[in-house]
N, C-alpha and C. Protein backbone atom coordinates (compact mmCIF):
# COMPACT_ATOMS: atom_id res chain seq x y z
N UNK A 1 -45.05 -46.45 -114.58
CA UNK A 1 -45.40 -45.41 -113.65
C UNK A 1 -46.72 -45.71 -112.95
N UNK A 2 -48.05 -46.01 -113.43
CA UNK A 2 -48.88 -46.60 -112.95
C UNK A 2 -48.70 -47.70 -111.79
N UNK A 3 -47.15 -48.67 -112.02
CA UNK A 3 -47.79 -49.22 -110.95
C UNK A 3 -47.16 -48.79 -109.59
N UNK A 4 -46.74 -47.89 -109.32
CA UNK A 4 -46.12 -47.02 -108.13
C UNK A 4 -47.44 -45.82 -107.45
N UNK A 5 -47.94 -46.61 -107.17
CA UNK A 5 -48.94 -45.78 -106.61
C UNK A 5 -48.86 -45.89 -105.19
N UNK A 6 -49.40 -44.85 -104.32
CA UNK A 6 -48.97 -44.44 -102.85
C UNK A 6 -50.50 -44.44 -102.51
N UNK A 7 -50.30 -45.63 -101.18
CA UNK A 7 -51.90 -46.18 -100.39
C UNK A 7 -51.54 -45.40 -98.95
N UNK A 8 -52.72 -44.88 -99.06
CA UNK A 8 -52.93 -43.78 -98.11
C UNK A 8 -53.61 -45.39 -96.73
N UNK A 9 -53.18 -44.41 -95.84
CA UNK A 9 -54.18 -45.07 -94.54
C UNK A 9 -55.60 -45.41 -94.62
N UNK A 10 -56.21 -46.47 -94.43
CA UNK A 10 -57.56 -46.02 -95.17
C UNK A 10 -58.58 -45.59 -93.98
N UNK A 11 -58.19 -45.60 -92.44
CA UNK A 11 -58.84 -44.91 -91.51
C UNK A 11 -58.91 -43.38 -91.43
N UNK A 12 -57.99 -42.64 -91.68
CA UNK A 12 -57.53 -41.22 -91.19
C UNK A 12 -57.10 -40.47 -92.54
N UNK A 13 -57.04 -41.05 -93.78
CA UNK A 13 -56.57 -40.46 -95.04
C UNK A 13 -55.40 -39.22 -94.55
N UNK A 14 -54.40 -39.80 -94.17
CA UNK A 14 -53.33 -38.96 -93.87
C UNK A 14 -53.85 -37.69 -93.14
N UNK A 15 -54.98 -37.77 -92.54
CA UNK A 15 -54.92 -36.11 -91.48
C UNK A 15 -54.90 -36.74 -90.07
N UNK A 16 -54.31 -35.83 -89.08
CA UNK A 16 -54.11 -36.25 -88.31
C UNK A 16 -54.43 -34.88 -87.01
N UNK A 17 -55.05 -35.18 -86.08
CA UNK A 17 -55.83 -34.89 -85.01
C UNK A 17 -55.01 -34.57 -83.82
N UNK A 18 -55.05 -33.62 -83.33
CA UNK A 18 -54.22 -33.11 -82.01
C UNK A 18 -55.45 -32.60 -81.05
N UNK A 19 -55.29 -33.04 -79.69
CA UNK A 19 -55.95 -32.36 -78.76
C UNK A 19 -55.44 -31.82 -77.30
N UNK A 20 -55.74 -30.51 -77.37
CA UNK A 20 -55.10 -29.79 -76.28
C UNK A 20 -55.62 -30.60 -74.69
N UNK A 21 -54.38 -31.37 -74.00
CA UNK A 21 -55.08 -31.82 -72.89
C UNK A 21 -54.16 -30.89 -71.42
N UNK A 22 -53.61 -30.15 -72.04
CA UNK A 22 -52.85 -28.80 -71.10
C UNK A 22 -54.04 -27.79 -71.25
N UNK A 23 -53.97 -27.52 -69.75
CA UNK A 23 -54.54 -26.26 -69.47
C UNK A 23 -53.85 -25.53 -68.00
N UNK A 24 -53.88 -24.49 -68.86
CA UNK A 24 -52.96 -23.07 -68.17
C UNK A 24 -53.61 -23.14 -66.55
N UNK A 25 -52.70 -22.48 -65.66
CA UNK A 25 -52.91 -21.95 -64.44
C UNK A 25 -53.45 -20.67 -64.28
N UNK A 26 -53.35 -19.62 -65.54
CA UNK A 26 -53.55 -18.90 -65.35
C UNK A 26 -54.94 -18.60 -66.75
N UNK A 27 -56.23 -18.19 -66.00
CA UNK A 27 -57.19 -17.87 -66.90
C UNK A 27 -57.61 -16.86 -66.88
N UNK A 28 -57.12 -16.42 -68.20
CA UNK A 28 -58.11 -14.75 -68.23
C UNK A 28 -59.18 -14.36 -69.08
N UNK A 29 -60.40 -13.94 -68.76
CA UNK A 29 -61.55 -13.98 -69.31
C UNK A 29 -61.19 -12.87 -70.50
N UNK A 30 -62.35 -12.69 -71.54
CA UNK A 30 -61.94 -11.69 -72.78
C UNK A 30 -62.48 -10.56 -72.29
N UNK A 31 -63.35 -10.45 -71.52
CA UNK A 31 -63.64 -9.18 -70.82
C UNK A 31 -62.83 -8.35 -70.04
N UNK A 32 -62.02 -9.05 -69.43
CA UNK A 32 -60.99 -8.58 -68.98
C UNK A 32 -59.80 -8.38 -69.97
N UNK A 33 -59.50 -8.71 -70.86
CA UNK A 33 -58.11 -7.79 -71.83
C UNK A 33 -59.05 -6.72 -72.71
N UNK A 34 -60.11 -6.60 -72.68
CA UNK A 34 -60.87 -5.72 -73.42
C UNK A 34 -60.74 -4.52 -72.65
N UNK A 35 -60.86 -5.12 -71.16
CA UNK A 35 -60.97 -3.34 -70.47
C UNK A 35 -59.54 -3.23 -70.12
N UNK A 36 -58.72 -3.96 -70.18
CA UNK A 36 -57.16 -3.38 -70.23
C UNK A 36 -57.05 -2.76 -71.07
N UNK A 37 -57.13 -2.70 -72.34
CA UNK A 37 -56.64 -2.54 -73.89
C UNK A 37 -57.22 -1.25 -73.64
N UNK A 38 -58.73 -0.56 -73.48
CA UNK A 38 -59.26 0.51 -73.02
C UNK A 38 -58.86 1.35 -71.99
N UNK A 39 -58.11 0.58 -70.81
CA UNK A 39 -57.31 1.10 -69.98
C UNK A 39 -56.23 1.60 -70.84
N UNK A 40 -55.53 1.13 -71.25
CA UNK A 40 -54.20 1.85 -71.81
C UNK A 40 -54.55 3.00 -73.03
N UNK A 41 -55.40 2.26 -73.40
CA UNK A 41 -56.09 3.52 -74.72
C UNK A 41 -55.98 4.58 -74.13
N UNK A 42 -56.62 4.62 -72.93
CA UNK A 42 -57.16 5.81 -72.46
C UNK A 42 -55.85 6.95 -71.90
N UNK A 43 -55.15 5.79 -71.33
CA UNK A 43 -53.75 6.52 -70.32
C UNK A 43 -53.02 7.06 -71.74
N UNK A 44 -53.11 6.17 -72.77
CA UNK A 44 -52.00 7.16 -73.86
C UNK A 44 -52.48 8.40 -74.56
N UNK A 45 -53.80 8.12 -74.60
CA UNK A 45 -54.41 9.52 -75.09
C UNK A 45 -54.27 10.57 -73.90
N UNK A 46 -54.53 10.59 -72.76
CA UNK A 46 -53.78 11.46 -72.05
C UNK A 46 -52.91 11.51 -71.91
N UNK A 47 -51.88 11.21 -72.07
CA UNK A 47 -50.24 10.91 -71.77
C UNK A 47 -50.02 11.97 -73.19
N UNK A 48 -50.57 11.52 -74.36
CA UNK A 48 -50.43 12.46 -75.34
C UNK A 48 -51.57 14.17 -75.67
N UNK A 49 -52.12 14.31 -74.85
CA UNK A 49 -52.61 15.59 -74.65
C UNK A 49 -52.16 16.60 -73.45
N UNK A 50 -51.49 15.92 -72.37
CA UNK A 50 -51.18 16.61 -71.69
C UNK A 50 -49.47 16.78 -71.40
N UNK A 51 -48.87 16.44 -72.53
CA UNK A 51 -47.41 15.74 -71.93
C UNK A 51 -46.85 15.94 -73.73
């Protein structure tokens, strides 16, 4: 059993590295889904007090 031993890569020790080289057409800042999310907050809490 000893002599079945498994030799790893010896550059990268089996991990392996991905890099995003896609980028979207469409960019939306976090400031902006923050005040959506507040936008809708707001419309359902009225939607549910007056309705």
């Amino acid at each position: 059993m000893a002599d079945q031993q498994v030799q790893m890569p010896s550059g990268m020790g089996g991990l392996v590295r991905y890099f995003d080289d896609y980028k979207s057409s469409i960019e939306i800042e976090p400031e902006h889904v923050v005040a959506a999310i507040i936008i809708v907050m707001v419309f359902e809490i009225i939607l549910q007090v007056f309705f």
